[in-house]
Protein backbone atom coordinates (compact mmCIF):
# COMPACT_ATOMS: atom_id res chain seq x y z
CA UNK A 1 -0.10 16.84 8.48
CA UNK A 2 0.29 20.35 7.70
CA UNK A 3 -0.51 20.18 4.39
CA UNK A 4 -3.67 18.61 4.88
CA UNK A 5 -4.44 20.84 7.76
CA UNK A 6 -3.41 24.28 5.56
CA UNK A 7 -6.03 22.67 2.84
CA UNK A 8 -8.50 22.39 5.04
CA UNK A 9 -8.96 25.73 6.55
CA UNK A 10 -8.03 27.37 3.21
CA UNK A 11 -11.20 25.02 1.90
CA UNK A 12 -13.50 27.03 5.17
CA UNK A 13 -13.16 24.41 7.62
CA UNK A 14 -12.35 24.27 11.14
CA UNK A 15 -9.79 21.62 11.61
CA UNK A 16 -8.14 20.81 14.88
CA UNK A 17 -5.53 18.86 15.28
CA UNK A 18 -5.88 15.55 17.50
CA UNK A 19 -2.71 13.62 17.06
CA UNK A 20 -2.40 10.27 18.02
CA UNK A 21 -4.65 7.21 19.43
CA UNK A 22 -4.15 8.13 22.62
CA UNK A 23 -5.13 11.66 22.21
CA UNK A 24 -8.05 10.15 20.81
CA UNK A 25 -9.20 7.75 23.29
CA UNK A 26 -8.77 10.85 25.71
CA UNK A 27 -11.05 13.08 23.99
CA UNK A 28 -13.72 10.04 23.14
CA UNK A 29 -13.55 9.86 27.63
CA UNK A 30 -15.22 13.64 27.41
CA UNK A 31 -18.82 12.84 28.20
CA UNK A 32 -19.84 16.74 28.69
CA UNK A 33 -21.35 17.86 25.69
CA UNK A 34 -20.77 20.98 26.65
CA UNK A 35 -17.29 20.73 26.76
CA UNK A 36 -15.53 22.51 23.84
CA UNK A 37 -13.02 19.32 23.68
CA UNK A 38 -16.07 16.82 23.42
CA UNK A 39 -16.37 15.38 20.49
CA UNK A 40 -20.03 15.59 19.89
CA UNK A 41 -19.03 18.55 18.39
CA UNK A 42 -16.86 17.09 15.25
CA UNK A 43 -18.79 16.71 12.23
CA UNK A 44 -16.15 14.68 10.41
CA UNK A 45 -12.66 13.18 11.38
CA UNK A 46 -9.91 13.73 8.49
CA UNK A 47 -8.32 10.15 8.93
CA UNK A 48 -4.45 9.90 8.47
CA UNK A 49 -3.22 7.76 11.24
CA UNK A 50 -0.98 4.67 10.68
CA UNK A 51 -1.47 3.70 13.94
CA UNK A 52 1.57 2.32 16.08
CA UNK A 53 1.75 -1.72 16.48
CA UNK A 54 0.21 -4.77 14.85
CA UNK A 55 -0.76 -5.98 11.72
CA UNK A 56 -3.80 -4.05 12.01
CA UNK A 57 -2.69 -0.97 13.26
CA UNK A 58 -3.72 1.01 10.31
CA UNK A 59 -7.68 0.17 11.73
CA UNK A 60 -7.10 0.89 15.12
CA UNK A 61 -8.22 4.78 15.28
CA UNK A 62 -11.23 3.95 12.59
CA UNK A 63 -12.60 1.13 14.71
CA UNK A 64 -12.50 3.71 17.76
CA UNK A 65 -14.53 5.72 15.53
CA UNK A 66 -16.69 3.46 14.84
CA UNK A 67 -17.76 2.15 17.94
CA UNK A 68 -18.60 6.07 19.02
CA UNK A 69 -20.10 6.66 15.60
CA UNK A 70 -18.15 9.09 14.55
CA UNK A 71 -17.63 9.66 10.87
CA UNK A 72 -14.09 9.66 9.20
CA UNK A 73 -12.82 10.06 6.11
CA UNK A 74 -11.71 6.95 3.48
CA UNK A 75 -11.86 3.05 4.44
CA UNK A 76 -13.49 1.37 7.25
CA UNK A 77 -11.45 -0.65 10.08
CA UNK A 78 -12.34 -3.95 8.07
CA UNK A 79 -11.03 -2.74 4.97
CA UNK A 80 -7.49 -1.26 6.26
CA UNK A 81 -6.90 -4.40 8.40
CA UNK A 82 -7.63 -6.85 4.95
CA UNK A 83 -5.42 -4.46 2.79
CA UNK A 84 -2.32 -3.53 5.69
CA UNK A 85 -2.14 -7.75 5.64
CA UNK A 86 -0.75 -8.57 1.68
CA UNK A 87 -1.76 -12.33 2.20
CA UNK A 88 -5.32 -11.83 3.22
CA UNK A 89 -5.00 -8.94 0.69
CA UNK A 90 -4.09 -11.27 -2.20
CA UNK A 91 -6.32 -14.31 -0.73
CA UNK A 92 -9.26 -12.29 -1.20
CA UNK A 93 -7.73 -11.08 -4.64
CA UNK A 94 -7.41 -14.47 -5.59
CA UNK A 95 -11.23 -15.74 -4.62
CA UNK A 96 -12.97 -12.90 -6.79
CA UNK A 97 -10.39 -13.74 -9.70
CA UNK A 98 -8.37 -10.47 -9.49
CA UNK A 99 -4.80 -10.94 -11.08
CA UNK A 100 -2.18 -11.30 -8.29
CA UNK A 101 1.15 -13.09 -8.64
CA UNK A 102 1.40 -16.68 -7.12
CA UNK A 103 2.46 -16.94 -3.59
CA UNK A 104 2.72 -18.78 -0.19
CA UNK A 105 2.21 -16.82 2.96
CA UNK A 106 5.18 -18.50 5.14
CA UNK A 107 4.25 -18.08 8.87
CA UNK A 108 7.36 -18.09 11.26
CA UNK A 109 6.10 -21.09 13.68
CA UNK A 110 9.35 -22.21 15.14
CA UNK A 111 9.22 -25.48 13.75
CA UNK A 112 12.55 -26.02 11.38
CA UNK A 113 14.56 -24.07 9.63
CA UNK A 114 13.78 -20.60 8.00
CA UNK A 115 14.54 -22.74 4.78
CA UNK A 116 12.43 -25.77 5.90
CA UNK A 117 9.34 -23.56 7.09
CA UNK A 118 9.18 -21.85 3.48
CA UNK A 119 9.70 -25.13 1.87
CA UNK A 120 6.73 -26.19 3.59
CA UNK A 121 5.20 -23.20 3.02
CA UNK A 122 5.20 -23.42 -0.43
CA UNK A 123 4.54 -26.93 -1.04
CA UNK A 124 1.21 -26.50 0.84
CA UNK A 125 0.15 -23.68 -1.75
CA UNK A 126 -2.16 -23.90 -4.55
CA UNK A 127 1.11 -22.45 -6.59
CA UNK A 128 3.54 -24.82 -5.42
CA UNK A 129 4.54 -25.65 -8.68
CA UNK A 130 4.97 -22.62 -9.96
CA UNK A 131 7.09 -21.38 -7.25
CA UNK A 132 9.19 -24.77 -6.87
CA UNK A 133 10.53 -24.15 -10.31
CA UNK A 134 10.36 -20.80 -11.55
CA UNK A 135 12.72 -18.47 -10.20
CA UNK A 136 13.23 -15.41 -9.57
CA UNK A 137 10.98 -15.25 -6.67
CA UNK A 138 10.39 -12.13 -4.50
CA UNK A 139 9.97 -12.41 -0.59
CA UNK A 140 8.52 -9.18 1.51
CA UNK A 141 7.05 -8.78 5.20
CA UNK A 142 3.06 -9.23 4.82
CA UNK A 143 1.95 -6.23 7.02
CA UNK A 144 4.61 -3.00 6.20
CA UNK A 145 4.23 0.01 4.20
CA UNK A 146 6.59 2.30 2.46
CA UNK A 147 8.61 -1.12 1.26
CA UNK A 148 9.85 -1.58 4.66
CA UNK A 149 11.71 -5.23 5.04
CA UNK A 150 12.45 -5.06 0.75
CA UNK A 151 16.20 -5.31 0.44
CA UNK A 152 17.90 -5.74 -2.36
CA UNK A 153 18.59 -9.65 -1.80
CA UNK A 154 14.60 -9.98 -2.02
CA UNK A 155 14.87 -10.87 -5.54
CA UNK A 156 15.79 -14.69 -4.93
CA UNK A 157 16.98 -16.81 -7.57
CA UNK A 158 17.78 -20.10 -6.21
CA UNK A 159 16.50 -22.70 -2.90
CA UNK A 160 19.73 -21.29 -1.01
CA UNK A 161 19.00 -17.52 -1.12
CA UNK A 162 15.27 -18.10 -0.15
CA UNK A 163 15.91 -19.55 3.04
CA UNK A 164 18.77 -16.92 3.97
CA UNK A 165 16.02 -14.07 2.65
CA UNK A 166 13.01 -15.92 4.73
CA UNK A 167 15.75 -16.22 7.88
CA UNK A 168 16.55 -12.43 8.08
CA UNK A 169 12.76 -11.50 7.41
CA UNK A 170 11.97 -13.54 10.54
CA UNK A 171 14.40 -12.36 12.13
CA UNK A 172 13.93 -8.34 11.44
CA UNK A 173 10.07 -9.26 11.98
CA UNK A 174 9.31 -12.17 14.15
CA UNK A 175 5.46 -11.68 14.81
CA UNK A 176 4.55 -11.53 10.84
CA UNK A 177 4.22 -13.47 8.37
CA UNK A 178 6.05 -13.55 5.19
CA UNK A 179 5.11 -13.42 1.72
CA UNK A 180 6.59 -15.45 -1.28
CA UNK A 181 5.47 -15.04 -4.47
CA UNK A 182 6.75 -14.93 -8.62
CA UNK A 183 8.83 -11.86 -9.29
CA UNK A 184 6.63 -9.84 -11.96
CA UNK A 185 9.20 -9.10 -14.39
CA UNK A 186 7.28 -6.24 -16.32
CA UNK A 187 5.98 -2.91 -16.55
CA UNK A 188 5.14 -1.34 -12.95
CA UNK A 189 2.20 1.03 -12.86
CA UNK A 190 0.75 3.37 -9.53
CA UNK A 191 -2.87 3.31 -9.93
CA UNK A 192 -4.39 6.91 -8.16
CA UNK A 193 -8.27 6.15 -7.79
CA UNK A 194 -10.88 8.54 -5.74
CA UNK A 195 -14.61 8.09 -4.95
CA UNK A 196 -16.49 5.03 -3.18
CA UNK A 197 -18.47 2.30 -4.52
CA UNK A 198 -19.84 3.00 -7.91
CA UNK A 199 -18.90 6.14 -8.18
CA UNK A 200 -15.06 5.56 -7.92
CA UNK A 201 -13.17 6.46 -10.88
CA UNK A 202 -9.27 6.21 -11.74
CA UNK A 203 -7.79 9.34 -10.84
CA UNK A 204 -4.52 8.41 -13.15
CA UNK A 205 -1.83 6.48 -13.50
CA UNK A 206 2.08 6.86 -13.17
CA UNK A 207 4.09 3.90 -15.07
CA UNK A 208 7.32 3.36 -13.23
CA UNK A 209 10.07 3.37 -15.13
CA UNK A 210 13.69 1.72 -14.06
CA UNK A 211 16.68 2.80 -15.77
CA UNK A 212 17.80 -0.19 -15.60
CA UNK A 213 15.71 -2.16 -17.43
CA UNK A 214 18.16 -3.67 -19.95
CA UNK A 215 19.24 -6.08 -16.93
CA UNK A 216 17.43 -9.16 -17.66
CA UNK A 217 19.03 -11.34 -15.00
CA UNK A 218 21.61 -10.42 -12.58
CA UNK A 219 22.32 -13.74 -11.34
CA UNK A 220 25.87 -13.98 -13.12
CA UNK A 221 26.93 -9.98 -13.14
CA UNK A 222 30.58 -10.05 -11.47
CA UNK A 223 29.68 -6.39 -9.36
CA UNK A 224 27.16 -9.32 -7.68
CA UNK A 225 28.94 -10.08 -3.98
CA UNK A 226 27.40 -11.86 -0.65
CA UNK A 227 27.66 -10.88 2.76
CA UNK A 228 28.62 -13.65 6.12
CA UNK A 229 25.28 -15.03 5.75
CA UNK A 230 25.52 -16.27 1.99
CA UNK A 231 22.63 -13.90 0.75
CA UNK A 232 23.24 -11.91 -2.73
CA UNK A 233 23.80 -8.21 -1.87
CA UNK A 234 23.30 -5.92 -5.06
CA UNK A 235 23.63 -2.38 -5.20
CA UNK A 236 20.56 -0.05 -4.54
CA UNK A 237 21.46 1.23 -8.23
CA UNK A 238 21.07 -2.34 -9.69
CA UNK A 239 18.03 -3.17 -8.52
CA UNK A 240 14.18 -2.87 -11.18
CA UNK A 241 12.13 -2.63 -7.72
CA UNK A 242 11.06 -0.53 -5.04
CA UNK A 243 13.28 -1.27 -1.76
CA UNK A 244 13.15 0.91 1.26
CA UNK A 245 15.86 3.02 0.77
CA UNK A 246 14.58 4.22 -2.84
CA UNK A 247 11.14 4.31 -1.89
CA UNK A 248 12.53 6.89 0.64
CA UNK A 249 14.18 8.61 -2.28
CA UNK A 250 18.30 7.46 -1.24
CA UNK A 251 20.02 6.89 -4.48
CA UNK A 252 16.67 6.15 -6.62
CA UNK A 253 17.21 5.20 -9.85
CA UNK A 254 13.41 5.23 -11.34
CA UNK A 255 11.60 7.75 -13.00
CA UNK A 256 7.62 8.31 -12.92
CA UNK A 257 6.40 9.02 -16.22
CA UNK A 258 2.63 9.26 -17.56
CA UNK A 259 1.56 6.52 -19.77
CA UNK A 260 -0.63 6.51 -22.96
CA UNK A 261 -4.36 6.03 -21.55
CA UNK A 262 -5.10 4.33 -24.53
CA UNK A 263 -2.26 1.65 -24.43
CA UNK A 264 -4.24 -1.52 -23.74
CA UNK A 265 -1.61 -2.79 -21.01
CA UNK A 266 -2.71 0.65 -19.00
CA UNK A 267 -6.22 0.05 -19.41
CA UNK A 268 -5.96 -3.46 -18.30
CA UNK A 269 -4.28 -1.89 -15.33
CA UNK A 270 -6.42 0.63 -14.56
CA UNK A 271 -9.44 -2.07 -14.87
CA UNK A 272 -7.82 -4.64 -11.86
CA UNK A 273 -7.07 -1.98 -9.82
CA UNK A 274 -10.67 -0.12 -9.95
CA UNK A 275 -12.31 -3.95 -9.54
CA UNK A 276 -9.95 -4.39 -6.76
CA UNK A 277 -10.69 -0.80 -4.67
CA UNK A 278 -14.24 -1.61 -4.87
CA UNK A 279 -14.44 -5.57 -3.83
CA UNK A 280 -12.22 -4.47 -1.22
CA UNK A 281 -14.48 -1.25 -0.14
CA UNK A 282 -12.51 0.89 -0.17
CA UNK A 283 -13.70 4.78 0.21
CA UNK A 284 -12.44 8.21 -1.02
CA UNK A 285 -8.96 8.44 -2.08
CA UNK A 286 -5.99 5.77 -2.46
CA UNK A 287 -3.69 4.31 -4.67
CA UNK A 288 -3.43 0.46 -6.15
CA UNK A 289 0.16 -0.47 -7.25
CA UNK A 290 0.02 -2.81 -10.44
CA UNK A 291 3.09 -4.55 -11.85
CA UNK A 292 2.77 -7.32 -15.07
CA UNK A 293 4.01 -10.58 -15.05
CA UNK A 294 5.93 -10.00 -18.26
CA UNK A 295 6.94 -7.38 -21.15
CA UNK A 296 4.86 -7.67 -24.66
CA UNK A 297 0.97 -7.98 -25.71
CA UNK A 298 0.49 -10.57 -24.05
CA UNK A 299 1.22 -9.24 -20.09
CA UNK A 300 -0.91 -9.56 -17.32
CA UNK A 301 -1.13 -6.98 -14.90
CA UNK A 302 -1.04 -8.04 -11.67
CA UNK A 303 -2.35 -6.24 -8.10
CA UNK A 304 1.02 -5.87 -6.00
CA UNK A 305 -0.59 -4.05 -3.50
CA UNK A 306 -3.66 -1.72 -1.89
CA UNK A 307 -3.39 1.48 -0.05
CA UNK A 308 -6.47 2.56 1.12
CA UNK A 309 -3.97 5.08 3.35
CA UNK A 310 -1.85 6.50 0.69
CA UNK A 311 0.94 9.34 1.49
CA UNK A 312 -0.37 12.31 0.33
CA UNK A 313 3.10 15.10 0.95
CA UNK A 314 3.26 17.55 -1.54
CA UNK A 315 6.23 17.13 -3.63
CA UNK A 316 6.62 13.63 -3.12
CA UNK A 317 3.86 11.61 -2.55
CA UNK A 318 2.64 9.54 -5.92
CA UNK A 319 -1.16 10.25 -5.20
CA UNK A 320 -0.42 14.02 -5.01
CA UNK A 321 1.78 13.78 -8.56
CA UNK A 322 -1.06 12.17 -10.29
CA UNK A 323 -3.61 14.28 -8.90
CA UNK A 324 -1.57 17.11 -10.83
CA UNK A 325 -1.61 15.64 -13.72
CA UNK A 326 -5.13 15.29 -13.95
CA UNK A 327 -5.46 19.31 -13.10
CA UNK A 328 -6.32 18.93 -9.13
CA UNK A 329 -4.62 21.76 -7.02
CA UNK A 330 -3.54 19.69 -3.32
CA UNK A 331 -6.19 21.90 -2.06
CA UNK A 332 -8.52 20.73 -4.70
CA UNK A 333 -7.68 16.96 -4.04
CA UNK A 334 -8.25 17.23 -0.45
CA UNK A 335 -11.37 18.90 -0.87
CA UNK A 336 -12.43 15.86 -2.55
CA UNK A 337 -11.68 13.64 0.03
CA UNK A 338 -13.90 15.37 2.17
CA UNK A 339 -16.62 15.97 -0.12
CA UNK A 340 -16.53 11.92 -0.93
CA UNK A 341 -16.88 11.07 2.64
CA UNK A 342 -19.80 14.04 3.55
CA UNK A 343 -21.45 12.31 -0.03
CA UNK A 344 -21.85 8.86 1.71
CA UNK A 345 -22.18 10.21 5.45
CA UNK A 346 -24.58 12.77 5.05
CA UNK A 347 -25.73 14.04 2.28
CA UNK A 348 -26.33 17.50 3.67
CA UNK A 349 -23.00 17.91 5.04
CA UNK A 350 -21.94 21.75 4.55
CA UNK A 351 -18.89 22.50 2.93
CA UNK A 352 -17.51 24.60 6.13
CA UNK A 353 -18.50 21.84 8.62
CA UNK A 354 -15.35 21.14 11.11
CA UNK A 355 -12.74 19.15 10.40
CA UNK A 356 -11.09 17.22 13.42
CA UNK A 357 -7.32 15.86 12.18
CA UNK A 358 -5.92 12.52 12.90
CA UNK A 359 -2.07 12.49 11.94
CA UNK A 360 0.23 10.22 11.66
């Protein structure tokens, strides 16, 4: 949070630092106004917490501030407890008619095997036939960030591996559930968007490009082995997706390049993920990762995922690199955050007002 707090004061705030929930909930005790800890005297909270447990753990320090009516920067509780959960995420998608790629949200209820309970899973989907007989499929936890619980056997392409993938999902994350859903095979696309409501406008885009892409289907390369359990293990080098490891930056083999704006694919891109920030209400600043279902004219681009809490560290972060491009200083892009949230707080919100900082 240094960054973020070095932006800040260089923007004429005073920021201080809070840390975590539990910091919070012991400053929100502080009844004396006339305490300098009390927060009566915080005019806005810069919101970066993940929060520590549960699938809604992302809205746990934003429905504190809520209930004390305390205003915060970017989404509200509601919205970062839809869009930290990819099936209610892409259930919600799917009701307004927002491009997302078929799926089954597999819940682990005890009752059969991991192979049985996606079977089942599946057949009670709307999509069951599409993901009955089209493979590859692509399985993920439904409530981690950062790729977290993507390996490199989560690229299934038969029955066996998808109940060996669903079996060491549940057991590396036994109280979530686990999505299934058509590998999108095409061009992948970071979608940086800013503002709230109307006024939210596409930041940029970066189109992520795998070096790899000549691979079509890795299902009968030789360098292909299996581990004890039967599941496919493929280097992190052979991979055309975001796992953990490269999302971290170990071994990654993509490159972020910036797309023509006027390439219709982009602009269809661009277009779900703006549609899809505002029906889910989101506020501010975030980032909407797009992926097609295909390569040529006719591709669909498809919502993967939305982070209303995007990473925002300068020299890595995605958000940051395409606020760059688009001629926004890190201390300029922050700036923004706060001027979007003082916009729809309070219109008369000075630019010097205190900051209060909730990290990570």
């Amino acid at each position: 949070m240094s960054d973020v707090m070095r932006a800040l004061r260089n923007l004429g705030h005073t920021v201080e630092l809070i840390g975590d929930i539990k910091d919070l909930v012991e400053r929100l005790a502080i009844t004396d106004e006339n305490d300098e800890r009390s927060p009566s005297k915080w005019d806005l909270v810069y919101n970066d917490s993940e929060g520590f447990i549960g699938t809604a753990r992302e809205a746990q320090i934003p429905g504190l501030l809520e209930a004390y009516g305390i205003p915060f920067t970017c989404a509200s509780a509601a919205t970062y407890a839809i869009c930290l959960d990819k099936g209610l995420t892409k259930l919600t998608l799917e009701l307004f008619g927002i491009p997302t790629a078929p799926f089954a949200i597999i819940q682990n209820d005890g009752i059969g095997t991991a192979s049985e309970q996606a079977l089942r899973a599946i057949k009670q989907s709307k999509h069951r036939e599409k993901l009955l007989h089209s493979f590859p499929l692509f399985a993920k936890p439904a409530a981690e960030g950062t790729s977290k619980g993507v390996l490199t056997s989560s690229k299934i392409h038969d029955a066996e591996e998808l109940g060996n993938s669903i079996e060491v999902l549940f057991k590396k994350y036994p109280r979530q559930d686990i999505i299934i859903e058509s590998f999108l095979s095409g061009r992948e696309f970071t979608v940086g968007i800013i503002g709230t409501g109307a006024k939210a406008r596409v930041l940029g885009v970066l189109e992520i490009c795998w070096h790899n892409r000549h691979i079509v289907d890795t299902s009968t390369m030789e360098v292909v082995t299996t581990n004890d359990r039967g599941i496919r293990i493929l280097p992190e080098d052979m991979v055309d997706f975001y796992t953990f490891n490269l999302k971290v930056g170990h071994g990654s083999h993509s490159l972020q390049s910036v797309p023509d704006p006027k390439d219709p694919e982009v602009i269809k891109a661009c277009g779900i993920a703006l549609q899809s920030w505002r029906l889910l209400k989101c506020r501010d600043l975030g980032r909407i990762d797009v992926r097609s279902d295909k390569f040529g004219p006719d591709a669909m681009p498809c919502i993967i995922e939305v982070n209303p809490l995007a990473g925002l560290i300068q020299g890595a972060s995605s958000l940051v690199t395409i606020a760059e491009n688009a001629g926004l200083s890190y201390q300029d892009l922050i700036g923004t955050v706060v001027e979007s949230a003082a916009e729809r707080i309070r219109p008369t919100m000075a630019p010097t007002d205190s900051c209060i900082n909730m990290g990570r």
